[in-house]
PDB file of N, CA and C in Angstrom:
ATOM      1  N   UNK A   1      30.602 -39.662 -17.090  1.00  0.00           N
ATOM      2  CA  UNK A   1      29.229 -40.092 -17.183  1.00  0.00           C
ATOM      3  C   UNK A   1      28.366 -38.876 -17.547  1.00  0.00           C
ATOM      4  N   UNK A   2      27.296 -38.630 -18.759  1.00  0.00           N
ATOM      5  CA  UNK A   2      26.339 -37.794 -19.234  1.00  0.00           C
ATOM      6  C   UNK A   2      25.787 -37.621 -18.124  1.00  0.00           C
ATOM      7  N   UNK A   3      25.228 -36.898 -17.825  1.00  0.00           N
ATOM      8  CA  UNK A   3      23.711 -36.125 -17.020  1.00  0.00           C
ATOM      9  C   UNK A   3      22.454 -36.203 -18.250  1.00  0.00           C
ATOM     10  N   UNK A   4      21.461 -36.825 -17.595  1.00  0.00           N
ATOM     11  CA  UNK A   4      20.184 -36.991 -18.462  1.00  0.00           C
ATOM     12  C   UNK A   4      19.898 -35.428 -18.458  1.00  0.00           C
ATOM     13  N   UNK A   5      19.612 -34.889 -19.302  1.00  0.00           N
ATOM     14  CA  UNK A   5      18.771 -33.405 -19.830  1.00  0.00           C
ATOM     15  C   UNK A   5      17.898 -33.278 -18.783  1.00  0.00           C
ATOM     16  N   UNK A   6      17.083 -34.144 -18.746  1.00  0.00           N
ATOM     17  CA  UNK A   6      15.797 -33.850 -17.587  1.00  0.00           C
ATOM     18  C   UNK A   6      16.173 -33.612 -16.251  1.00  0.00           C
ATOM     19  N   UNK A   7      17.698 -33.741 -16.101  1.00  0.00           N
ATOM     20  CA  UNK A   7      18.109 -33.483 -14.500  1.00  0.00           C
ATOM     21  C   UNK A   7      18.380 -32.175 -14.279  1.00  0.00           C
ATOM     22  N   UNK A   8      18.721 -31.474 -15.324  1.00  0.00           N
ATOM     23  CA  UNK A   8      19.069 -29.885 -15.227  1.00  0.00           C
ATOM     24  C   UNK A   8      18.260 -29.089 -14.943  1.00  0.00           C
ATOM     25  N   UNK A   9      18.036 -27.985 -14.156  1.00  0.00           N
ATOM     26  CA  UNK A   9      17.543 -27.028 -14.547  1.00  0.00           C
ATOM     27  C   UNK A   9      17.455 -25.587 -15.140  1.00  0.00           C
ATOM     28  N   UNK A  10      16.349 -25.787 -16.023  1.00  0.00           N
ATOM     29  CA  UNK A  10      16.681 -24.482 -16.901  1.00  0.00           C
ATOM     30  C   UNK A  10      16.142 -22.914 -16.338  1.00  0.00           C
ATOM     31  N   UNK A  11      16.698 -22.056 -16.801  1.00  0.00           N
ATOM     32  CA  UNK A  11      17.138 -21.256 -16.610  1.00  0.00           C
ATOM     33  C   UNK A  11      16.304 -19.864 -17.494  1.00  0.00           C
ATOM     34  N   UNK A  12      15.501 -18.627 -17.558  1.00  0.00           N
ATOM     35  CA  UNK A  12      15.378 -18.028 -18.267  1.00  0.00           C
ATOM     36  C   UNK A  12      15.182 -16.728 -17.155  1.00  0.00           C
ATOM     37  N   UNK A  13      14.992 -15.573 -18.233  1.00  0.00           N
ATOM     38  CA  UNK A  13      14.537 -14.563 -17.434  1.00  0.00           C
ATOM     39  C   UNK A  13      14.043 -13.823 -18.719  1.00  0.00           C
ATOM     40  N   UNK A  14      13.232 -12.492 -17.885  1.00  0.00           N
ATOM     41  CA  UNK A  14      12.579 -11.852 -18.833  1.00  0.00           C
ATOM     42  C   UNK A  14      12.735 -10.391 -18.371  1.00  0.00           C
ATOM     43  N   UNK A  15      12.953  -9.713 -19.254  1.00  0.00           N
ATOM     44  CA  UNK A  15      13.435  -7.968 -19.572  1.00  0.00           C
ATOM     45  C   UNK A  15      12.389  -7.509 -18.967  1.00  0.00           C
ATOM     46  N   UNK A  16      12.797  -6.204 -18.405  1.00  0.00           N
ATOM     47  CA  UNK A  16      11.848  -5.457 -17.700  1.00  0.00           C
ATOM     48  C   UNK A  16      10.826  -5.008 -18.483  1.00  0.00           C
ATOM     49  N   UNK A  17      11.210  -4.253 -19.873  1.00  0.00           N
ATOM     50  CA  UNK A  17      10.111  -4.375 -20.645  1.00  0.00           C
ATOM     51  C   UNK A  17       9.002  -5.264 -20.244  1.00  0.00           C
ATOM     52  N   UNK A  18       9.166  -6.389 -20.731  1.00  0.00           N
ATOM     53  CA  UNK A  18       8.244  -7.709 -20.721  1.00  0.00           C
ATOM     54  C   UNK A  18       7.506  -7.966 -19.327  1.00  0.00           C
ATOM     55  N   UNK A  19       7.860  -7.847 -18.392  1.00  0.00           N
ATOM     56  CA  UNK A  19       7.181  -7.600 -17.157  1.00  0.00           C
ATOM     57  C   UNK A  19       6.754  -6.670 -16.293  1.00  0.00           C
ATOM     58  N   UNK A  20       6.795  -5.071 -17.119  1.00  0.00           N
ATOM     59  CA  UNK A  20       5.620  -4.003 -17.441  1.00  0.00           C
ATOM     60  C   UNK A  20       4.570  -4.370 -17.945  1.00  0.00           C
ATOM     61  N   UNK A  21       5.260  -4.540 -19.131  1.00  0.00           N
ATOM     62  CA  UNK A  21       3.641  -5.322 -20.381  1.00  0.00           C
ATOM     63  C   UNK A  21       2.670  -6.122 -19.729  1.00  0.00           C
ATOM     64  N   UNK A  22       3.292  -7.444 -19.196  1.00  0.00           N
ATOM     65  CA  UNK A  22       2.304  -7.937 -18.539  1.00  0.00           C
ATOM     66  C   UNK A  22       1.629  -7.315 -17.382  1.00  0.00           C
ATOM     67  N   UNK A  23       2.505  -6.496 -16.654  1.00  0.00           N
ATOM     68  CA  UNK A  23       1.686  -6.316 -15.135  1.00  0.00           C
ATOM     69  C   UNK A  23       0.317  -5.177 -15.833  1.00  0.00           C
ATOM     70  N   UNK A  24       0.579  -4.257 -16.851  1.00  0.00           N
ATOM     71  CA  UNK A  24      -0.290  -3.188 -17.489  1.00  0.00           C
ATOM     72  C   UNK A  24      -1.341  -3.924 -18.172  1.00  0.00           C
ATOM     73  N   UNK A  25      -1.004  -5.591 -18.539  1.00  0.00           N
ATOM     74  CA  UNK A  25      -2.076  -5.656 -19.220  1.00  0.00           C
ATOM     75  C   UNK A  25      -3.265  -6.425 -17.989  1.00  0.00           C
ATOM     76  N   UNK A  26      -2.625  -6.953 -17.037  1.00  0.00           N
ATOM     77  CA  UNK A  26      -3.278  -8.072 -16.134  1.00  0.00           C
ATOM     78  C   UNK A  26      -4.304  -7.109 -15.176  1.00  0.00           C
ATOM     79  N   UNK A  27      -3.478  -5.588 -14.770  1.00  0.00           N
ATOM     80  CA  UNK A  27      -4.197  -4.339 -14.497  1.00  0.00           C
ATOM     81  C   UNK A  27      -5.412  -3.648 -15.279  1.00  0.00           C
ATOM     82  N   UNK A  28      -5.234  -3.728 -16.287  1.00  0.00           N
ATOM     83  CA  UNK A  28      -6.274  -3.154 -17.245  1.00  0.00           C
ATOM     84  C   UNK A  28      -7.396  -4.279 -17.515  1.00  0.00           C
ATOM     85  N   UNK A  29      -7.256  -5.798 -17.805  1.00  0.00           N
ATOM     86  CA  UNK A  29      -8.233  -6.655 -17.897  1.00  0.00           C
ATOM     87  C   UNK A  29      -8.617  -6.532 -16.722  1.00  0.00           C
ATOM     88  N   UNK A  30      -8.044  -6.203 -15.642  1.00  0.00           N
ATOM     89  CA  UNK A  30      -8.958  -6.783 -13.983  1.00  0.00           C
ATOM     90  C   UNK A  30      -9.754  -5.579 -13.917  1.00  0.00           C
ATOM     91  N   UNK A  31      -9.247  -4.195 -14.368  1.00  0.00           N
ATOM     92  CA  UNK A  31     -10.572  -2.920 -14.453  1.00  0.00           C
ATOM     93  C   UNK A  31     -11.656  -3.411 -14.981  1.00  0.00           C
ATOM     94  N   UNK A  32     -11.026  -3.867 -16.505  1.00  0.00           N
ATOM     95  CA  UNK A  32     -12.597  -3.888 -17.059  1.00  0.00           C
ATOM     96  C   UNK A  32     -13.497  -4.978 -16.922  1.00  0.00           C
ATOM     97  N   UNK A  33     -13.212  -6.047 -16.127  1.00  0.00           N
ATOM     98  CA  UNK A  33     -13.700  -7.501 -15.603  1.00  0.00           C
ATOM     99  C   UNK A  33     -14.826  -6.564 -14.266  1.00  0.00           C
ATOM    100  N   UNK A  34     -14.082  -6.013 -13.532  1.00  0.00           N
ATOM    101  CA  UNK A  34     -14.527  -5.127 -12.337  1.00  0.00           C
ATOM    102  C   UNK A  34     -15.639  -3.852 -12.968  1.00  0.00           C
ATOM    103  N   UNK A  35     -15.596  -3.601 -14.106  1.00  0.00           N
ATOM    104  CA  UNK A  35     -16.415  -2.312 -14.661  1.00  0.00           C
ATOM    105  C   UNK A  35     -17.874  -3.048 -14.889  1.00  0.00           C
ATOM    106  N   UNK A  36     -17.361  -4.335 -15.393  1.00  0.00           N
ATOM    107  CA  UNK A  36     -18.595  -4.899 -16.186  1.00  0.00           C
ATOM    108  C   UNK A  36     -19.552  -5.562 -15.144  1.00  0.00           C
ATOM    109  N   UNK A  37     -18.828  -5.793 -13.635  1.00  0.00           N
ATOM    110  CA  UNK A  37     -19.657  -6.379 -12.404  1.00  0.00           C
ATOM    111  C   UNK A  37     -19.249  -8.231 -12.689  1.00  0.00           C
ATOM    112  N   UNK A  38     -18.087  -8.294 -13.220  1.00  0.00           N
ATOM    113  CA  UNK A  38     -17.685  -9.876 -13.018  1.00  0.00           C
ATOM    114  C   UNK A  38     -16.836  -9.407 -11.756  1.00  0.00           C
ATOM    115  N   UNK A  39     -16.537 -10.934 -11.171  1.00  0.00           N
ATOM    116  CA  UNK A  39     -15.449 -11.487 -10.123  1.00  0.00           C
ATOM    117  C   UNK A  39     -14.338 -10.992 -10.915  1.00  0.00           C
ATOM    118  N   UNK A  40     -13.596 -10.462 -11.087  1.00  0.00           N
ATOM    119  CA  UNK A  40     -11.732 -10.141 -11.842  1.00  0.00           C
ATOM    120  C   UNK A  40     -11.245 -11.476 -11.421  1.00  0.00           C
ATOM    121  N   UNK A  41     -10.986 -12.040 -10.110  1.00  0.00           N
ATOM    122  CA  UNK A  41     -10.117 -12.903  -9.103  1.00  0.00           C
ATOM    123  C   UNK A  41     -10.297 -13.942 -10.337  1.00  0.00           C
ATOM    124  N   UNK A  42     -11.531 -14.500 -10.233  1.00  0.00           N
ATOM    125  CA  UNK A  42     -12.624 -15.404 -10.650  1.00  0.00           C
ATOM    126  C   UNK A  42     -12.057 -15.731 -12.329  1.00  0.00           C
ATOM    127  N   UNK A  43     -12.764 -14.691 -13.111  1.00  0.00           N
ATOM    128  CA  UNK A  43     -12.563 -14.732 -14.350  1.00  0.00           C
ATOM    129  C   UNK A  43     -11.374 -15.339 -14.490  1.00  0.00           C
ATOM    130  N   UNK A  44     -10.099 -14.146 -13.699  1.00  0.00           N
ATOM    131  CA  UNK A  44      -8.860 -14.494 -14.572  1.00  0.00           C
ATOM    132  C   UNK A  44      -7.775 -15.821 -14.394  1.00  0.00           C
ATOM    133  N   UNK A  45      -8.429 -16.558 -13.242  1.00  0.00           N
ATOM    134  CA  UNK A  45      -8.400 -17.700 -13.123  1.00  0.00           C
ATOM    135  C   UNK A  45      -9.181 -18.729 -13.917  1.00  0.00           C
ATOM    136  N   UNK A  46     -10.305 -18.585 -14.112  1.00  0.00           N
ATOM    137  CA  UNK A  46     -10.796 -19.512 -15.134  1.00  0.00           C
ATOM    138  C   UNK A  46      -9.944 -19.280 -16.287  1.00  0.00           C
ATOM    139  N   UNK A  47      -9.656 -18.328 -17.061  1.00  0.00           N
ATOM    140  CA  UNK A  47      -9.089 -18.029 -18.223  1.00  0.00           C
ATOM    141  C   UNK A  47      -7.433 -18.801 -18.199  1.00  0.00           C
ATOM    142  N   UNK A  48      -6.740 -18.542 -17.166  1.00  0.00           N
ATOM    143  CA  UNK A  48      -5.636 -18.912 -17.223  1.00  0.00           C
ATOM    144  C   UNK A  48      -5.252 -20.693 -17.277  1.00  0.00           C
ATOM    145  N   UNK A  49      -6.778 -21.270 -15.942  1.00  0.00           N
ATOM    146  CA  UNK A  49      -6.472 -22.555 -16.178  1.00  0.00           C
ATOM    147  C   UNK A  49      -6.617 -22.951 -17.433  1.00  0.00           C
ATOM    148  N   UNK A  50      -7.976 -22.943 -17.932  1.00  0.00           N
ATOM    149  CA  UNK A  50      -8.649 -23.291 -19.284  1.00  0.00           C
ATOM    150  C   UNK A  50      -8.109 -22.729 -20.610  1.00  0.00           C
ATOM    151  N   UNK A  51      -7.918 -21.442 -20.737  1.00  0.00           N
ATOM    152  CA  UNK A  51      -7.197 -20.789 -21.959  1.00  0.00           C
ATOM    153  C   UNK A  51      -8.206 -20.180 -22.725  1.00  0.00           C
ATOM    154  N   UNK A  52      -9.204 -20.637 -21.767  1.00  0.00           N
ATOM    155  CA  UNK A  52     -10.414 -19.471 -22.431  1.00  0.00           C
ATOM    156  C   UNK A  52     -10.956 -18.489 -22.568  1.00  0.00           C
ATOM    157  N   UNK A  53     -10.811 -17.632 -23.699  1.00  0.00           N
ATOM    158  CA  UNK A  53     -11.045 -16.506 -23.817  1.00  0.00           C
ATOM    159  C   UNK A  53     -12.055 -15.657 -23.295  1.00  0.00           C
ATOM    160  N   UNK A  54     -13.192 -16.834 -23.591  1.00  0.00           N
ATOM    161  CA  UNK A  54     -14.663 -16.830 -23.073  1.00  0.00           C
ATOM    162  C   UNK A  54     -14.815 -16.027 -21.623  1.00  0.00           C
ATOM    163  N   UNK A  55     -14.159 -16.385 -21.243  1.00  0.00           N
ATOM    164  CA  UNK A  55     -13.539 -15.978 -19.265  1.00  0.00           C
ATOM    165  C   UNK A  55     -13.150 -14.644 -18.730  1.00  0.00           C
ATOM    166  N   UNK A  56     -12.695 -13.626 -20.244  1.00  0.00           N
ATOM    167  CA  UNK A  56     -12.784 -12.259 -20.506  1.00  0.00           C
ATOM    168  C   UNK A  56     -13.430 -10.989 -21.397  1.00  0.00           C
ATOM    169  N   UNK A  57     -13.648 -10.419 -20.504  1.00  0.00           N
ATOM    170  CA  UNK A  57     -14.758  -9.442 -21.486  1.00  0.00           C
ATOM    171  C   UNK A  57     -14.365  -8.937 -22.590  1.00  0.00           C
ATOM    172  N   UNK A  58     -15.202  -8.516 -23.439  1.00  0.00           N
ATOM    173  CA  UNK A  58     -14.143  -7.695 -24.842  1.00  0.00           C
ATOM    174  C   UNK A  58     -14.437  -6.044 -24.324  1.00  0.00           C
ATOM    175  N   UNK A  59     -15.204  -5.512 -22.738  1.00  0.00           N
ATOM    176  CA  UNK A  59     -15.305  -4.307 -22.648  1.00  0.00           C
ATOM    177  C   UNK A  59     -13.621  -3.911 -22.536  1.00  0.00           C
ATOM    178  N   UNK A  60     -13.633  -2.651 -23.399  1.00  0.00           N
ATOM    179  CA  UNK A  60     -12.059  -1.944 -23.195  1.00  0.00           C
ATOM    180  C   UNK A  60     -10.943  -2.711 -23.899  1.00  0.00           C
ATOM    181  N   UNK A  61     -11.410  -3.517 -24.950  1.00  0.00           N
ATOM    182  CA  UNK A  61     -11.026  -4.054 -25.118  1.00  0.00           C
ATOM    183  C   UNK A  61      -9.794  -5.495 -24.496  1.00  0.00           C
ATOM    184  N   UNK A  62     -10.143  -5.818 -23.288  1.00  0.00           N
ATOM    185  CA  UNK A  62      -9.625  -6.859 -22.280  1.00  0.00           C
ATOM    186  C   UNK A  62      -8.950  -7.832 -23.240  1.00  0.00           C
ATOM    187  N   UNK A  63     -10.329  -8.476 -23.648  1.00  0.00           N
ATOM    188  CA  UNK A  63      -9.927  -9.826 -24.077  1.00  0.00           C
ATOM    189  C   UNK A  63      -9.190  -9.791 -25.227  1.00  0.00           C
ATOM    190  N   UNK A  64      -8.696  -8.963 -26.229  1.00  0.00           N
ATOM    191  CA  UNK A  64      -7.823  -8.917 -27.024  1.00  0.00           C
ATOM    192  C   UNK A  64      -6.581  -8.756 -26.362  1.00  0.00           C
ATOM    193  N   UNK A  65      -6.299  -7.706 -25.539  1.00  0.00           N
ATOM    194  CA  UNK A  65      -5.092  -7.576 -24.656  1.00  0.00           C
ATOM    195  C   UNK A  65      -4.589  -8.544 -24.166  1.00  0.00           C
ATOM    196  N   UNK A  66      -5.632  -9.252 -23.532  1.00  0.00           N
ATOM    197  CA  UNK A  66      -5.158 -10.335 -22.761  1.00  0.00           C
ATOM    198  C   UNK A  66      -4.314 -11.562 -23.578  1.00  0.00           C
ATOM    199  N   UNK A  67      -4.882 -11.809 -24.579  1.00  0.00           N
ATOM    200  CA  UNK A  67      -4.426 -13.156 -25.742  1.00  0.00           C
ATOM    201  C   UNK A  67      -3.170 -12.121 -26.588  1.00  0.00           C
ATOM    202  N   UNK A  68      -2.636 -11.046 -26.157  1.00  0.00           N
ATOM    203  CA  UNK A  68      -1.360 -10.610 -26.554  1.00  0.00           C
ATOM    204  C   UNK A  68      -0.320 -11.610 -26.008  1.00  0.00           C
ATOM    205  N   UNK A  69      -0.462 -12.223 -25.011  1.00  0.00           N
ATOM    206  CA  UNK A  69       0.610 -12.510 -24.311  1.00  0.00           C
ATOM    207  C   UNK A  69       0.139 -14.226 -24.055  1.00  0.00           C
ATOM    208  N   UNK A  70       1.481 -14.863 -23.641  1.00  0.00           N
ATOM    209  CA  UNK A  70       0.986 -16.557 -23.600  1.00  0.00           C
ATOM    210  C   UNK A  70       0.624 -16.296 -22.319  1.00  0.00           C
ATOM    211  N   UNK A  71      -0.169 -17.473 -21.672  1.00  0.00           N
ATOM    212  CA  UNK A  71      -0.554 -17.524 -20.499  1.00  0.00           C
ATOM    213  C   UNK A  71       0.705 -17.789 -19.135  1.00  0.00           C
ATOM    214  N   UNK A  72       1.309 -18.679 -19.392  1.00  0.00           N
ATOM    215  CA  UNK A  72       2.945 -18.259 -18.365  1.00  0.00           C
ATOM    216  C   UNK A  72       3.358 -17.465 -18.646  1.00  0.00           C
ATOM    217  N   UNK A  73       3.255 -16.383 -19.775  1.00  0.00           N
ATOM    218  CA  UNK A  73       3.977 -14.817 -18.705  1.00  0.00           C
ATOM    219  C   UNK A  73       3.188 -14.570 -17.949  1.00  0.00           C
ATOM    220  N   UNK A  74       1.900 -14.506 -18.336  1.00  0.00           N
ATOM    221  CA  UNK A  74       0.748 -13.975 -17.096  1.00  0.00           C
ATOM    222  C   UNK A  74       0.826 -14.800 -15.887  1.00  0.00           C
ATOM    223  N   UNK A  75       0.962 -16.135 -15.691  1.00  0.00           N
ATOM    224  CA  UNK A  75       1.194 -16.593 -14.687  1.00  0.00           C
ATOM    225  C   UNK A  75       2.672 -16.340 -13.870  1.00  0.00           C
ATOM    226  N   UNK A  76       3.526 -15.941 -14.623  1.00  0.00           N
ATOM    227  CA  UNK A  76       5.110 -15.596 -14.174  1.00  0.00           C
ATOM    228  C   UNK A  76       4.560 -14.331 -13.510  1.00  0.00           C
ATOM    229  N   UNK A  77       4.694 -12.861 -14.062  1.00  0.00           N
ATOM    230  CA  UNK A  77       4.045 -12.199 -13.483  1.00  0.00           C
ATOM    231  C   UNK A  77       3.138 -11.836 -12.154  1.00  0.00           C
ATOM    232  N   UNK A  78       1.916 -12.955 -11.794  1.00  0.00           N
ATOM    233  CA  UNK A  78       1.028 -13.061 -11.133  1.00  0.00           C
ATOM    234  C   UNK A  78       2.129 -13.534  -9.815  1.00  0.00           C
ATOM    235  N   UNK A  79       3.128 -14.684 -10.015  1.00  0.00           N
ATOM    236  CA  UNK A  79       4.200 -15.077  -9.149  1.00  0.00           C
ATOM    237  C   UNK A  79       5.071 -14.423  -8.379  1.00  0.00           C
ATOM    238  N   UNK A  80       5.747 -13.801  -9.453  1.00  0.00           N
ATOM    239  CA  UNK A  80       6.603 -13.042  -9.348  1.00  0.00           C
ATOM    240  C   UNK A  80       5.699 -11.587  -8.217  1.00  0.00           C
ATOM    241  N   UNK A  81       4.809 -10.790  -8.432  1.00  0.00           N
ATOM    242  CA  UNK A  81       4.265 -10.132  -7.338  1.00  0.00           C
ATOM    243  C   UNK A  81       4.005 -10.454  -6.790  1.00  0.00           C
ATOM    244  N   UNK A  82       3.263 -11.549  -6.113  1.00  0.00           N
ATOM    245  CA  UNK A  82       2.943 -11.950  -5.334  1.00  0.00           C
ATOM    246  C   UNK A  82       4.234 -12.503  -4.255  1.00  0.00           C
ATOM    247  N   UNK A  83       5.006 -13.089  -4.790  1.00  0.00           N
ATOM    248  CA  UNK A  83       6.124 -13.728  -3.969  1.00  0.00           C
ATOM    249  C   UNK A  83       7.233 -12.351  -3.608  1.00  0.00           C
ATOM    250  N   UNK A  84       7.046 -11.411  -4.417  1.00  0.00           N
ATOM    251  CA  UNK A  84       8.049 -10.574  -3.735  1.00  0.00           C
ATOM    252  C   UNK A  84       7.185  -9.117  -3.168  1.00  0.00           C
ATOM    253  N   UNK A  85       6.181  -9.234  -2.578  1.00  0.00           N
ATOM    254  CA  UNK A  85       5.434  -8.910  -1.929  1.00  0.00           C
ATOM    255  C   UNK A  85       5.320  -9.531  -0.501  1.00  0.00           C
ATOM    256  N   UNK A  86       4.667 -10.609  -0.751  1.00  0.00           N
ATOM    257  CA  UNK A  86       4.664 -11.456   0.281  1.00  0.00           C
ATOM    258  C   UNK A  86       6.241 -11.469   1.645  1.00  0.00           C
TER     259      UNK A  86
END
């Protein structure tokens, strides 16, 4: 008997590279969110639910940095410290 696809679960991981990148870039947008006198917490939650750019500053260039990367690495990332912290 097949197994429906949707019963599996998949599986990925990501190179250490790739989860430098993100933690350097999520560090550097929350400086310059914090330089400019926004909420960081705030912003980078609006940005992540919504996808809006609008939600980050272009001081230091942030908001270009930030749209380097899709929004689930940044949310993988954000997880990933937090849970192995915690």
């Amino acid at each position: 008997m097949a197994r429906d696809a949707q019963e599996n679960t998949v599986m990925f991981k990501k190179g250490a590279e790739e989860v430098s990148r993100a933690r350097e870039i999520l560090v550097s947008v929350y400086e310059a969110l914090k330089e400019k006198g926004y909420n960081p917490i705030n912003q980078l939650v609006g940005y992540l639910l919504s996808g809006d750019p609008a939600y980050i500053t272009s001081h230091k260039n942030a908001r270009s940095m930030i749209r380097q990367l899709e929004r689930d690495e940044l949310l993988e990332e954000l997880v990933r410290n937090y849970l192995e912290r915690g």
